[in-house]
N, C-alpha and C. Protein backbone atom coordinates (compact mmCIF):
# COMPACT_ATOMS: atom_id res chain seq x y z
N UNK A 1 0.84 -1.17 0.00
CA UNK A 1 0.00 0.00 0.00
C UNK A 1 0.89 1.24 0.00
N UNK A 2 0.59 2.16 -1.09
CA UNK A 2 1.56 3.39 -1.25
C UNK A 2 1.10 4.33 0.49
N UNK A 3 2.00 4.96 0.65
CA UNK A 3 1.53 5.85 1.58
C UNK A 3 1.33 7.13 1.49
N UNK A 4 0.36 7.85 2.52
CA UNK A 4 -0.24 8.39 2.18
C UNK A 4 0.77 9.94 1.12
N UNK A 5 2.03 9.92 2.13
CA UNK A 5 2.68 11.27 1.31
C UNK A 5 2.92 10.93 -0.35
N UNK A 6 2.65 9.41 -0.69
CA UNK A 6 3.44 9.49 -2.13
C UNK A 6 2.12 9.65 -2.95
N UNK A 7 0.87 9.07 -2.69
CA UNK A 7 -0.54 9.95 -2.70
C UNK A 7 -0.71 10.87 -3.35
N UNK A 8 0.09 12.19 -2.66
CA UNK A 8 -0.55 13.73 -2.78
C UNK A 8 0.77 14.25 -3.62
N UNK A 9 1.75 13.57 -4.47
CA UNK A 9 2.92 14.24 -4.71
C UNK A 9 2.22 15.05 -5.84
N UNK A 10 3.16 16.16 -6.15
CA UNK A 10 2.28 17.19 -7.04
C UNK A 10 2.09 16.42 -8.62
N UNK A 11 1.07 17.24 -9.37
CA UNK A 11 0.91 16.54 -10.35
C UNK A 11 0.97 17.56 -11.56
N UNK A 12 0.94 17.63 -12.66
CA UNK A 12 0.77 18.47 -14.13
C UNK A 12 -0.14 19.38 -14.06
N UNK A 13 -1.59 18.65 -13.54
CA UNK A 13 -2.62 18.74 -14.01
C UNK A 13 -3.33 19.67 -12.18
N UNK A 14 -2.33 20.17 -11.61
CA UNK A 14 -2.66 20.31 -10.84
C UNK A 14 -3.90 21.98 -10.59
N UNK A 15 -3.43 22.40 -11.62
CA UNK A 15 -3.66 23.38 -11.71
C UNK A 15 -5.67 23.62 -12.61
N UNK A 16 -5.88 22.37 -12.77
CA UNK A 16 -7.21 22.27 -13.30
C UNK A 16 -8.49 21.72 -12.39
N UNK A 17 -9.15 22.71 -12.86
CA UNK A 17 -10.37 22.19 -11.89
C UNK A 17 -10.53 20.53 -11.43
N UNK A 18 -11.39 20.77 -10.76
CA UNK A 18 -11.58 18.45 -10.33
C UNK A 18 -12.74 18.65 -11.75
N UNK A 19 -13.78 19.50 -11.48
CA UNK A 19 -14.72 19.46 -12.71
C UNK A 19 -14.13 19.04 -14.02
N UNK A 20 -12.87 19.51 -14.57
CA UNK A 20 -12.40 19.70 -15.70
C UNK A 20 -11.79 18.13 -15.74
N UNK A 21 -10.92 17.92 -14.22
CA UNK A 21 -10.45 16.54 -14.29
C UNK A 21 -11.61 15.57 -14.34
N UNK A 22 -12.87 15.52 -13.83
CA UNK A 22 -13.87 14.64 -14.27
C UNK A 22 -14.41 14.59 -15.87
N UNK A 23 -14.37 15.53 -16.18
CA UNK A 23 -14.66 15.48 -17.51
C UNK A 23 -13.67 14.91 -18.61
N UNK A 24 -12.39 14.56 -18.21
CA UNK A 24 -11.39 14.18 -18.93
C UNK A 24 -11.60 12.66 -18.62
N UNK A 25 -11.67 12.33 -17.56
CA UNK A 25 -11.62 11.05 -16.92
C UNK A 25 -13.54 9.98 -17.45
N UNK A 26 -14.22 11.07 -17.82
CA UNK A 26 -15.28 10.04 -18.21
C UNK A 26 -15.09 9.80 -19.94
N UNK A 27 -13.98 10.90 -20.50
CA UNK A 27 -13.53 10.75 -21.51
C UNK A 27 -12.70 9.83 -22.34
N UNK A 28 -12.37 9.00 -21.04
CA UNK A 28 -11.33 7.64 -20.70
C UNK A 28 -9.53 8.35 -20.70
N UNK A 29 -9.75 9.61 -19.98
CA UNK A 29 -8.25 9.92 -20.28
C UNK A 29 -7.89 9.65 -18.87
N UNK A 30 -6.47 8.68 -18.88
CA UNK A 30 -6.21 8.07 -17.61
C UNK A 30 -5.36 8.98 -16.92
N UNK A 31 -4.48 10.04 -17.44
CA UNK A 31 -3.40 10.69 -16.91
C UNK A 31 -4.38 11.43 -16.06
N UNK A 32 -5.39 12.53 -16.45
CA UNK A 32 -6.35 13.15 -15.72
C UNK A 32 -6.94 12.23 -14.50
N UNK A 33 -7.48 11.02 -14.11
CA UNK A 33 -7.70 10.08 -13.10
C UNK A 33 -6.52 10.63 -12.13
N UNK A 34 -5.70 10.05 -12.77
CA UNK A 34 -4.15 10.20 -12.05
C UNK A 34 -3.84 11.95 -11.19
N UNK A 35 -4.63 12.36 -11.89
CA UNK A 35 -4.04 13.86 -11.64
C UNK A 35 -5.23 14.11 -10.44
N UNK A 36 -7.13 13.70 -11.06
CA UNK A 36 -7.78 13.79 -10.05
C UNK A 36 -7.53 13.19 -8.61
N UNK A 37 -7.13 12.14 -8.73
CA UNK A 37 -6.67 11.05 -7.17
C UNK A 37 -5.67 12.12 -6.64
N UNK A 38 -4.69 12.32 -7.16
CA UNK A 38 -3.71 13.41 -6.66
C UNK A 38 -4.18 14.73 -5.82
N UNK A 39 -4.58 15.31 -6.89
CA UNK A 39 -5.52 16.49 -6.32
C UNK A 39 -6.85 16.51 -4.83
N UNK A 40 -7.12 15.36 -5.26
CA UNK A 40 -8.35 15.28 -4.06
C UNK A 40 -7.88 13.89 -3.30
N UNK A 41 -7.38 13.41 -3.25
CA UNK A 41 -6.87 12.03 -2.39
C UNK A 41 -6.76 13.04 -0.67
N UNK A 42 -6.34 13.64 -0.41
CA UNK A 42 -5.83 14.43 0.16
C UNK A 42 -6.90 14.77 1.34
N UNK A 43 -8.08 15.35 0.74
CA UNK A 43 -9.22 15.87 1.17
C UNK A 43 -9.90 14.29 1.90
N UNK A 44 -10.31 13.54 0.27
CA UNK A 44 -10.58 12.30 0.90
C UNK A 44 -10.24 11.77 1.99
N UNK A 45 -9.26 11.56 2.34
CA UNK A 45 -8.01 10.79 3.30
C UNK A 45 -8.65 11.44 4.77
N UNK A 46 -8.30 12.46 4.37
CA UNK A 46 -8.27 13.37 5.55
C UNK A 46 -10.06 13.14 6.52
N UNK A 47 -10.90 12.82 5.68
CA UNK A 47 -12.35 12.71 5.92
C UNK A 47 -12.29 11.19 6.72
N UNK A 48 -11.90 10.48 5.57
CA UNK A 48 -11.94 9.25 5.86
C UNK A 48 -10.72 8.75 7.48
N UNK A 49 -10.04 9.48 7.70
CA UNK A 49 -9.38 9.62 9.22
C UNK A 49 -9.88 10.32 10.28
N UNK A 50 -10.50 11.18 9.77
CA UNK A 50 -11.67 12.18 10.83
C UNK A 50 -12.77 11.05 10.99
N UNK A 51 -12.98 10.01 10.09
CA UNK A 51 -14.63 9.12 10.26
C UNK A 51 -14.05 7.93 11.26
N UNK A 52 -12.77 7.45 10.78
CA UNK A 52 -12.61 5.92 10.94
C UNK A 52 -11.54 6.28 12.20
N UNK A 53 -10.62 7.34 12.60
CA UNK A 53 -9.92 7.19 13.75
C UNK A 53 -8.91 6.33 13.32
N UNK A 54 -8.37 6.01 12.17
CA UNK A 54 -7.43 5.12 12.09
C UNK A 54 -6.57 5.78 10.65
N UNK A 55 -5.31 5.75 9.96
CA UNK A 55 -4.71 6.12 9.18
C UNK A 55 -5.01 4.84 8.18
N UNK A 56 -4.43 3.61 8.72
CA UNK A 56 -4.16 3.09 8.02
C UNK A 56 -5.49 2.42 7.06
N UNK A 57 -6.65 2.46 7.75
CA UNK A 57 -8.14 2.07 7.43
C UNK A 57 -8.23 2.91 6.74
N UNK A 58 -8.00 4.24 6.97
CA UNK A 58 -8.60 5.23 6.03
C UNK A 58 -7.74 5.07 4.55
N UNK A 59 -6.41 5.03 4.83
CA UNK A 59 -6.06 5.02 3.40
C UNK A 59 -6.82 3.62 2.47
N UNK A 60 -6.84 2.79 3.31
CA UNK A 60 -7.94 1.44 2.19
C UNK A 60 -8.63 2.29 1.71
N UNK A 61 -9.69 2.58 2.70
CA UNK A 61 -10.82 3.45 2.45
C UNK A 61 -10.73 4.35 0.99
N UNK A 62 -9.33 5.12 0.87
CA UNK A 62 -9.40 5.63 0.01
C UNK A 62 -9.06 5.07 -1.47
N UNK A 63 -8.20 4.30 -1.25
CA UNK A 63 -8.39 3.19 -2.24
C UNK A 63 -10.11 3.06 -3.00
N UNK A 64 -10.86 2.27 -2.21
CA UNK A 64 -11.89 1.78 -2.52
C UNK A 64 -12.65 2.84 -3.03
N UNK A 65 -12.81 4.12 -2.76
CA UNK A 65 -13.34 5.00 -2.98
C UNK A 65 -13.18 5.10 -4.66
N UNK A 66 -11.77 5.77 -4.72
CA UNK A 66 -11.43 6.24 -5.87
C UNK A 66 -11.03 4.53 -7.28
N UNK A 67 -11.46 3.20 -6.65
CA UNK A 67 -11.57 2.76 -7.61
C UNK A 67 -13.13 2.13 -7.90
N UNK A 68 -14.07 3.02 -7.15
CA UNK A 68 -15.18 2.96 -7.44
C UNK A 68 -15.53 4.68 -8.78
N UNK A 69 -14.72 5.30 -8.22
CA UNK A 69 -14.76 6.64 -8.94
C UNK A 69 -14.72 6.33 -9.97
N UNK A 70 -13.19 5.25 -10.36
CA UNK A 70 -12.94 5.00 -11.89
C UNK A 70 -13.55 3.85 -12.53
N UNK A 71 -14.48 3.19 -12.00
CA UNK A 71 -15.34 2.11 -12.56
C UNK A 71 -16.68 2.96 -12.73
N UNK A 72 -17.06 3.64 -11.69
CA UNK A 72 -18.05 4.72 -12.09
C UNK A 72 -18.37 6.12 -12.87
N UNK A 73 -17.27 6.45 -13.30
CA UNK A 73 -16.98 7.79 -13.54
C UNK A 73 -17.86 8.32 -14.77
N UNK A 74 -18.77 7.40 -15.54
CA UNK A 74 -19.35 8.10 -16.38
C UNK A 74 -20.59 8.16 -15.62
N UNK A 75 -21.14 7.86 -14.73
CA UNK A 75 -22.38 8.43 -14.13
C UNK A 75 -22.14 9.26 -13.24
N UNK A 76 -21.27 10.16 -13.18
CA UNK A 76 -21.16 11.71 -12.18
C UNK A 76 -21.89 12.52 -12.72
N UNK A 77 -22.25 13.26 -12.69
CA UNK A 77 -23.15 14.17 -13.61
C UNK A 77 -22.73 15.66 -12.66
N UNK A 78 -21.77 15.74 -12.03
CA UNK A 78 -21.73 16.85 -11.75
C UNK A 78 -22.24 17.92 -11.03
N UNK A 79 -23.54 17.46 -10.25
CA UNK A 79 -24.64 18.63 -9.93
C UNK A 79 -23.78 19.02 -8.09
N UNK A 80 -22.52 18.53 -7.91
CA UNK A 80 -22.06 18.66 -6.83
C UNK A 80 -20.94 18.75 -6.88
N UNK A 81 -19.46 19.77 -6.40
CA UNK A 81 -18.10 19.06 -6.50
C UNK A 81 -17.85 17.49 -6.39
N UNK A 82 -17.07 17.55 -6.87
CA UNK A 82 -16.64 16.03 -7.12
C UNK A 82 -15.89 15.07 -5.44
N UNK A 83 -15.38 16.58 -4.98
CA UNK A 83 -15.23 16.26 -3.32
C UNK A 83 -16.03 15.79 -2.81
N UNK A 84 -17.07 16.44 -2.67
CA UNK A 84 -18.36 16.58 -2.18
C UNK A 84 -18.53 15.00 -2.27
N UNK A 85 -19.20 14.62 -3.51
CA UNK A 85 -19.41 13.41 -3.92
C UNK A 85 -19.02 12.13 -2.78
N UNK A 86 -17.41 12.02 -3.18
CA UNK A 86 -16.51 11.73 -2.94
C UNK A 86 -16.89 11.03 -0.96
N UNK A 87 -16.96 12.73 -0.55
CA UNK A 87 -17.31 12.68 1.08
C UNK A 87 -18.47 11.84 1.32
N UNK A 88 -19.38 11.98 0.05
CA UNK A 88 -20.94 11.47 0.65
C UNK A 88 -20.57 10.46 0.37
N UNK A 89 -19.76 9.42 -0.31
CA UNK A 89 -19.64 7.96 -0.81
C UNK A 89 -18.70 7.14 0.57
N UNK A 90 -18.41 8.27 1.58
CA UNK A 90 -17.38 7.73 2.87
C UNK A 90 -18.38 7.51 4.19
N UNK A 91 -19.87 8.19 3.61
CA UNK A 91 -20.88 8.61 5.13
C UNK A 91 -21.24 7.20 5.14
């Protein structure tokens, strides 16, 4: 299991919305995935350690999350940040 600092290392794409990175990613562009997990892993993590009291649970946690993101990613539709989302898929 990577940990959590190699996670959040900076990315290209850092500089683009998550919106913009979802829209690339239902496009099947994988570098953008890569760049979204980067960008918001972070936030995630951080939720998912505030819920579960544990680091190492939470990083699974985030795992599972974000490879539900990328098996799901063409039914986002957007009507919420993608964080957002993200948080409600950890409640």
């Amino acid at each position: 299991m990577m940990a959590h600092e190699e996670l959040t290392q900076s990315s290209p794409h850092a500089e683009v919305t998550e919106q913009e990175l979802v829209q690339r990613v239902q496009a099947g562009d994988t570098t953008a995935f890569d760049a979204l997990f980067r960008q918001c892993c972070g936030k995630v993590f951080h939720q998912a350690t505030r819920l579960l009291g544990n680091a190492a649970a939470a990083e699974e946690v985030v795992q599972e999350v974000f490879l539900a993101v990328y098996e799901k990613a063409h039914t986002f539709r957007g009507d919420a940040a993608f964080t957002t989302t993200a948080d409600y898929a950890l409640a």
